[in-house]
N, C-alpha and C. Protein backbone atom coordinates (compact mmCIF):
# COMPACT_ATOMS: atom_id res chain seq x y z
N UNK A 1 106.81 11.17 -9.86
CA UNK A 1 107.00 9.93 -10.58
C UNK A 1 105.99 9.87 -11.72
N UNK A 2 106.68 9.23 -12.98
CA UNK A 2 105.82 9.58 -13.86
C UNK A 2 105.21 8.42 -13.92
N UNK A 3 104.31 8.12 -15.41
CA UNK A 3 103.26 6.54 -14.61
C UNK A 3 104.20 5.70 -15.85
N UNK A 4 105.11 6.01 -16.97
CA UNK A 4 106.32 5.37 -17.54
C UNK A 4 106.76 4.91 -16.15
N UNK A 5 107.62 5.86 -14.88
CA UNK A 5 107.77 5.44 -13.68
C UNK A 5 107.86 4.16 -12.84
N UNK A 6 106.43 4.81 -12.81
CA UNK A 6 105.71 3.25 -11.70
C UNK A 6 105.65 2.74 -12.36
N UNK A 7 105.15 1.98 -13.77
CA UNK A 7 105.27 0.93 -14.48
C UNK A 7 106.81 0.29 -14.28
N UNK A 8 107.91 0.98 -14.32
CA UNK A 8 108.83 0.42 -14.27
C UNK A 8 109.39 -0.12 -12.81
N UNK A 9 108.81 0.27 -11.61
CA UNK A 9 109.26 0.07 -11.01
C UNK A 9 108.27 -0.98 -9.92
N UNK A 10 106.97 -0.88 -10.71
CA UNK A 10 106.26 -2.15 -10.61
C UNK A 10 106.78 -3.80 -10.95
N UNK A 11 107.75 -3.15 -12.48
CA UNK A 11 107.94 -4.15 -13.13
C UNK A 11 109.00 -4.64 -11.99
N UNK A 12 109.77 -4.24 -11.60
CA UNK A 12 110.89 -4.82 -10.27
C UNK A 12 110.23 -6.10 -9.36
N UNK A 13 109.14 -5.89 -9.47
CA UNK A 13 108.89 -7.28 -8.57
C UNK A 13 108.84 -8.44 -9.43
N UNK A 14 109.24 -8.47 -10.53
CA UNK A 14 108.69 -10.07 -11.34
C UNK A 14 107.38 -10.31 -11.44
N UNK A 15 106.66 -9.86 -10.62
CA UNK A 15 105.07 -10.62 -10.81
C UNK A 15 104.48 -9.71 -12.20
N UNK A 16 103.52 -10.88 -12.37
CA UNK A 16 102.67 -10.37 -13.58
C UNK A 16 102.10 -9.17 -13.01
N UNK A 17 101.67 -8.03 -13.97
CA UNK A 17 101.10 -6.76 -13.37
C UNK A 17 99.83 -6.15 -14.29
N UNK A 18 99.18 -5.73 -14.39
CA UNK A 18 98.40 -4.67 -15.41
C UNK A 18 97.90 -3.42 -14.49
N UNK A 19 97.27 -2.73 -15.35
CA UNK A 19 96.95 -1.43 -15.04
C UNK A 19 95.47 -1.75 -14.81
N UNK A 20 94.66 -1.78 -13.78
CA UNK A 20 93.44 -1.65 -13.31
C UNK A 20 92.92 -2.84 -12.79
N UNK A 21 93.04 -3.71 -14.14
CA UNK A 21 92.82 -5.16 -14.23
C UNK A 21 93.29 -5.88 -15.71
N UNK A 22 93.46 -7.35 -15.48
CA UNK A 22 93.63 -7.77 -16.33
C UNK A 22 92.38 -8.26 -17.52
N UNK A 23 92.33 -8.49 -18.50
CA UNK A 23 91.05 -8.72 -19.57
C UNK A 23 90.81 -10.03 -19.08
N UNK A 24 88.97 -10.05 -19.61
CA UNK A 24 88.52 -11.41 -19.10
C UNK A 24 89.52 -12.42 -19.11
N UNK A 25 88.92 -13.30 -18.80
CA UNK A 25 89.92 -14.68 -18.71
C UNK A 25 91.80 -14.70 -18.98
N UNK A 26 92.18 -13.49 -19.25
CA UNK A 26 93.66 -13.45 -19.53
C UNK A 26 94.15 -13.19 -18.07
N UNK A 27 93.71 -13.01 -16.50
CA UNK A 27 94.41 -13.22 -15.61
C UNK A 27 94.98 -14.37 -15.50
N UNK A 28 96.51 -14.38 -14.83
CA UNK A 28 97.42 -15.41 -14.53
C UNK A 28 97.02 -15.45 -13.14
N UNK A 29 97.63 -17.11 -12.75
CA UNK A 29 97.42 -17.58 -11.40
C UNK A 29 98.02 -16.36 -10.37
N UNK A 30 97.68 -16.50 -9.70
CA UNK A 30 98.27 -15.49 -7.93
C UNK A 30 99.64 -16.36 -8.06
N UNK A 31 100.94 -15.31 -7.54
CA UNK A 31 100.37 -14.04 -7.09
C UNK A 31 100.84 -12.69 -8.58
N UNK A 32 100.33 -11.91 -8.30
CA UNK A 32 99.71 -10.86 -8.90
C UNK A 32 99.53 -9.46 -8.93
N UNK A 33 99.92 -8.60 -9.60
CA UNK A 33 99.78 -7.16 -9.36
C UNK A 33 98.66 -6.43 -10.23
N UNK A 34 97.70 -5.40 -9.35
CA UNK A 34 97.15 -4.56 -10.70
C UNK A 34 97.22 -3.40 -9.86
N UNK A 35 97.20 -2.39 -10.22
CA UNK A 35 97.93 -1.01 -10.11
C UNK A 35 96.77 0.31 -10.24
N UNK A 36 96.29 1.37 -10.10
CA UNK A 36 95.94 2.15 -10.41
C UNK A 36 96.04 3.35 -9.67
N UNK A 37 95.51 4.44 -10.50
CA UNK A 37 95.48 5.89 -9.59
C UNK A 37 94.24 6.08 -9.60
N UNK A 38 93.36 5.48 -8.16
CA UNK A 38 91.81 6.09 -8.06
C UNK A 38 91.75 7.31 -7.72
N UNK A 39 92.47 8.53 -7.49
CA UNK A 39 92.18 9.76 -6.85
C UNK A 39 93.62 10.52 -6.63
N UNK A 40 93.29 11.62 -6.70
CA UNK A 40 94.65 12.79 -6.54
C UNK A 40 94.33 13.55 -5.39
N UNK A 41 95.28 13.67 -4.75
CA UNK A 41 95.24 14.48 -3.46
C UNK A 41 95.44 16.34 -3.73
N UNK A 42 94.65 17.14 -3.33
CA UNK A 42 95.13 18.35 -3.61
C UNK A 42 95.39 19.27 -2.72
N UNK A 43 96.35 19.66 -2.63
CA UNK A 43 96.55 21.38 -1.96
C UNK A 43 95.65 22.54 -2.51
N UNK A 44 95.26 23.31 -1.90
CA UNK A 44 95.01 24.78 -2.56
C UNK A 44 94.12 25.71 -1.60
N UNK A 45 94.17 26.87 -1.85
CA UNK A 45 93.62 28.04 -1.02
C UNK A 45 92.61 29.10 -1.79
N UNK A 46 91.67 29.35 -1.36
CA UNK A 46 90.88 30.55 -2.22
C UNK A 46 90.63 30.01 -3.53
N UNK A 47 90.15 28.81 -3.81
CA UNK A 47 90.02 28.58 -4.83
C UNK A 47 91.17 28.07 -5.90
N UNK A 48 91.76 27.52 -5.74
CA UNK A 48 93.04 27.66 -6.41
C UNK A 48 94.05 26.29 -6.05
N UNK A 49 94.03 25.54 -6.94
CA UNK A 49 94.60 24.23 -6.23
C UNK A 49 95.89 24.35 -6.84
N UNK A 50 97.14 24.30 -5.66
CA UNK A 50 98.60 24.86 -6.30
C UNK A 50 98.60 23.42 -6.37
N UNK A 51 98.86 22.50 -5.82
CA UNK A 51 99.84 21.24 -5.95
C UNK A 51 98.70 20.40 -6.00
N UNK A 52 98.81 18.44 -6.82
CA UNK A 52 98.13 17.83 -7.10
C UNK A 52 99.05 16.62 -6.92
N UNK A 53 98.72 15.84 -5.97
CA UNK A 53 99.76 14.46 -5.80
C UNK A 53 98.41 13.46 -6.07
N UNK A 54 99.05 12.36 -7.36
CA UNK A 54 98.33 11.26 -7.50
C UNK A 54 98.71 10.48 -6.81
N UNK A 55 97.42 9.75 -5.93
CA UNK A 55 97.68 8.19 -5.24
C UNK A 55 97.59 7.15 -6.12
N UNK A 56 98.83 6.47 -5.41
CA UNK A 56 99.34 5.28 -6.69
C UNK A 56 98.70 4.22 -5.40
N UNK A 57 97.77 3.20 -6.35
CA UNK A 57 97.06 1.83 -5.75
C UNK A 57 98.30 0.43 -6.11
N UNK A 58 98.48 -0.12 -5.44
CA UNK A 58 99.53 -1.44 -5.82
C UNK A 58 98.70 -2.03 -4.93
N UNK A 59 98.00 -3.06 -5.86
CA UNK A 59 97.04 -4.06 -5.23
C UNK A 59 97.85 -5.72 -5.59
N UNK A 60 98.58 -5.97 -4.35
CA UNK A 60 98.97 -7.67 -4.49
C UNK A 60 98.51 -8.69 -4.00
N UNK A 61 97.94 -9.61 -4.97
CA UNK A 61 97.01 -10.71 -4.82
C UNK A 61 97.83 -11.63 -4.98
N UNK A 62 97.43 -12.79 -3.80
CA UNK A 62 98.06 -13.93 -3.69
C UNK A 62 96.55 -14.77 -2.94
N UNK A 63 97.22 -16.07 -3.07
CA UNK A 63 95.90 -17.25 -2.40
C UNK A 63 96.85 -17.76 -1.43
N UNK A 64 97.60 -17.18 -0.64
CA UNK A 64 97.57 -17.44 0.67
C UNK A 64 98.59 -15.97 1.14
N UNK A 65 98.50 -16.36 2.48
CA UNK A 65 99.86 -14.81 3.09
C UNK A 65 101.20 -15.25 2.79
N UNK A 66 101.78 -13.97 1.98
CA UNK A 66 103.26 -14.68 1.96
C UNK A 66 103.77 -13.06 1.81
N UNK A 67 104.18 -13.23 3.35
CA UNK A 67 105.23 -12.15 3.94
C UNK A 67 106.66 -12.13 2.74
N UNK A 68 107.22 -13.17 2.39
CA UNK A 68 108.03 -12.91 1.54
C UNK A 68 107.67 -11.99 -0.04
N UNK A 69 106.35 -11.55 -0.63
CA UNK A 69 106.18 -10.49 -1.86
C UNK A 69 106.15 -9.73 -1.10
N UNK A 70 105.57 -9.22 0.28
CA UNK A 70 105.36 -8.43 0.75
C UNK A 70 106.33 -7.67 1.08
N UNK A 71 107.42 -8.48 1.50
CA UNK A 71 108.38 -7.79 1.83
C UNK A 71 109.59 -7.29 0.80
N UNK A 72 109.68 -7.74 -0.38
CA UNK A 72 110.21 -7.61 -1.58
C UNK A 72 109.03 -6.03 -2.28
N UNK A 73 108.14 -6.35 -1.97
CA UNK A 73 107.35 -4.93 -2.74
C UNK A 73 107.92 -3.60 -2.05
N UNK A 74 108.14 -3.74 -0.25
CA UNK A 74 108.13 -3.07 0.21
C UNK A 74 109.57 -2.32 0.43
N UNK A 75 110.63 -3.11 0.00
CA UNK A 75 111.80 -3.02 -0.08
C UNK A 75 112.06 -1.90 -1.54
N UNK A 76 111.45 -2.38 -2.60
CA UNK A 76 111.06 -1.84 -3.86
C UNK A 76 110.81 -0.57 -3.72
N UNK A 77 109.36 0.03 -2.77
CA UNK A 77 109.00 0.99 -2.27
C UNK A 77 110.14 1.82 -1.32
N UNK A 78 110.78 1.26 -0.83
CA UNK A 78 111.47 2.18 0.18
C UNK A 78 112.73 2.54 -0.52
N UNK A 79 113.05 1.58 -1.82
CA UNK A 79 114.44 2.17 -2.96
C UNK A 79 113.71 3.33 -3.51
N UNK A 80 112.72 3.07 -3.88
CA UNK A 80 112.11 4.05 -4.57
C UNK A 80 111.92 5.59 -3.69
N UNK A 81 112.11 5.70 -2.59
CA UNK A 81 111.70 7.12 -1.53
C UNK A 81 110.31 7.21 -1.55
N UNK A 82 109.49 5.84 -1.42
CA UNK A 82 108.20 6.57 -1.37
C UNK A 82 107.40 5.39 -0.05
N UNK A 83 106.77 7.15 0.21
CA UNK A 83 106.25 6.73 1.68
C UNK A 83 104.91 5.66 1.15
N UNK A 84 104.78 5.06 1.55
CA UNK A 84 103.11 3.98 1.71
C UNK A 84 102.36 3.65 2.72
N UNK A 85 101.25 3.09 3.08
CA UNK A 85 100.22 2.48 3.58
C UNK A 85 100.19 1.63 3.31
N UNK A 86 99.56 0.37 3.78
CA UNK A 86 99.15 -0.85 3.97
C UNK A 86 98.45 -1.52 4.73
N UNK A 87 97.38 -2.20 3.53
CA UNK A 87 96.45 -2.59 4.47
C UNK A 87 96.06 -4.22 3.44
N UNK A 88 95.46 -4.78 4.45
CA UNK A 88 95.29 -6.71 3.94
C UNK A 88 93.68 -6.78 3.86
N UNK A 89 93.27 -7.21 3.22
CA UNK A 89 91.66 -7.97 3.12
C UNK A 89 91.78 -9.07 2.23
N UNK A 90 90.95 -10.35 2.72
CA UNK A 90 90.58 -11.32 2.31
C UNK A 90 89.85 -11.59 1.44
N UNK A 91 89.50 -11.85 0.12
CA UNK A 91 88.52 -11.18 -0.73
C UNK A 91 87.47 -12.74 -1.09
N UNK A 92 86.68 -13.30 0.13
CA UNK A 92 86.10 -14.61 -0.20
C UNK A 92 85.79 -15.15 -1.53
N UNK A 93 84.95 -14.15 -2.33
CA UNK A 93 84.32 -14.76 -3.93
C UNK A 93 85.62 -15.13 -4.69
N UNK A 94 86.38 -14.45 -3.97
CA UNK A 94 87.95 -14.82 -5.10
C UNK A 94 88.68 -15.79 -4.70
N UNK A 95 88.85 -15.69 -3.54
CA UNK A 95 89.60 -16.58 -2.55
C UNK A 95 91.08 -16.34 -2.48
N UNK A 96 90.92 -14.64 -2.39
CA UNK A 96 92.41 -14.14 -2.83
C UNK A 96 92.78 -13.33 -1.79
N UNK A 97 93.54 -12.80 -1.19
CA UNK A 97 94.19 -12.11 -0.23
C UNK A 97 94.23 -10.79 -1.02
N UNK A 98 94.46 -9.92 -1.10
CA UNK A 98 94.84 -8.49 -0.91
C UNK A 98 95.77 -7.68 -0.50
N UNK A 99 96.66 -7.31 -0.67
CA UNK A 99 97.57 -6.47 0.52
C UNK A 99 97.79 -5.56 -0.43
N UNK A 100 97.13 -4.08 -0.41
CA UNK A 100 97.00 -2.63 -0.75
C UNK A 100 97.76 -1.73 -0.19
N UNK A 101 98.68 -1.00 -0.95
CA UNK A 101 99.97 -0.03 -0.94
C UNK A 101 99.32 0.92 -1.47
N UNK A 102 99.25 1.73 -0.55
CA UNK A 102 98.62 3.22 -1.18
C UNK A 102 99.89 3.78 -0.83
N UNK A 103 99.94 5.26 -2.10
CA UNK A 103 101.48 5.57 -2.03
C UNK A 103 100.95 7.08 -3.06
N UNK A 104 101.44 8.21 -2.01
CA UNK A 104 101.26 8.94 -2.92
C UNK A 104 102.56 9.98 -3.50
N UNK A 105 101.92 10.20 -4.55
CA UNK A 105 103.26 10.43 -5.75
C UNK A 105 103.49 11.77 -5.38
């Protein structure tokens, strides 16, 4: 998947989205997407890395739990053929929820 790709298929959920984060003060209310690739997974032997899969981050922020994005992202994800992870944290200073889709490409 290319990251033209995931942009587009980020864009499928309606929510506002950016790539890492949004610029000072230009975040919109929750809920919310920001997206990135912190790290690539690699194959290789003897020195030699044949294959390189980037992990795609889909970080959705909301100010309370709502099983309904969740389950619309994840529906998204499973049109798409791609396997994910998931995991929730509460993020106090923000007062924002979390629910992290790691997904690798």
């Amino acid at each position: 998947m290319t990251h033209e790709e995931a942009v587009a298929m980020i864009a499928e959920t309606g929510l506002p989205n950016a790539y890492d984060h949004f610029a000072e003060g230009e975040s919109p209310d929750p809920p919310f997407i920001c997206f990135l690739y912190p790290r690539t997974d690699t194959f290789g032997a003897d020195d030699v890395v044949y294959h390189q899969s980037p992990v795609l981050h889909i970080e959705v922020y909301t100010d309370y739990k709502d099983p309904e994005i969740e389950a619309a992202v994840e529906e998204i994800l499973t049109a798409h053929e791609l396997f994910y992870s998931k995991s929730e944290v509460w993020i106090e200073s923000e007062k924002l929820y979390e629910v992290l889709y790691e997904v690798s490409l």
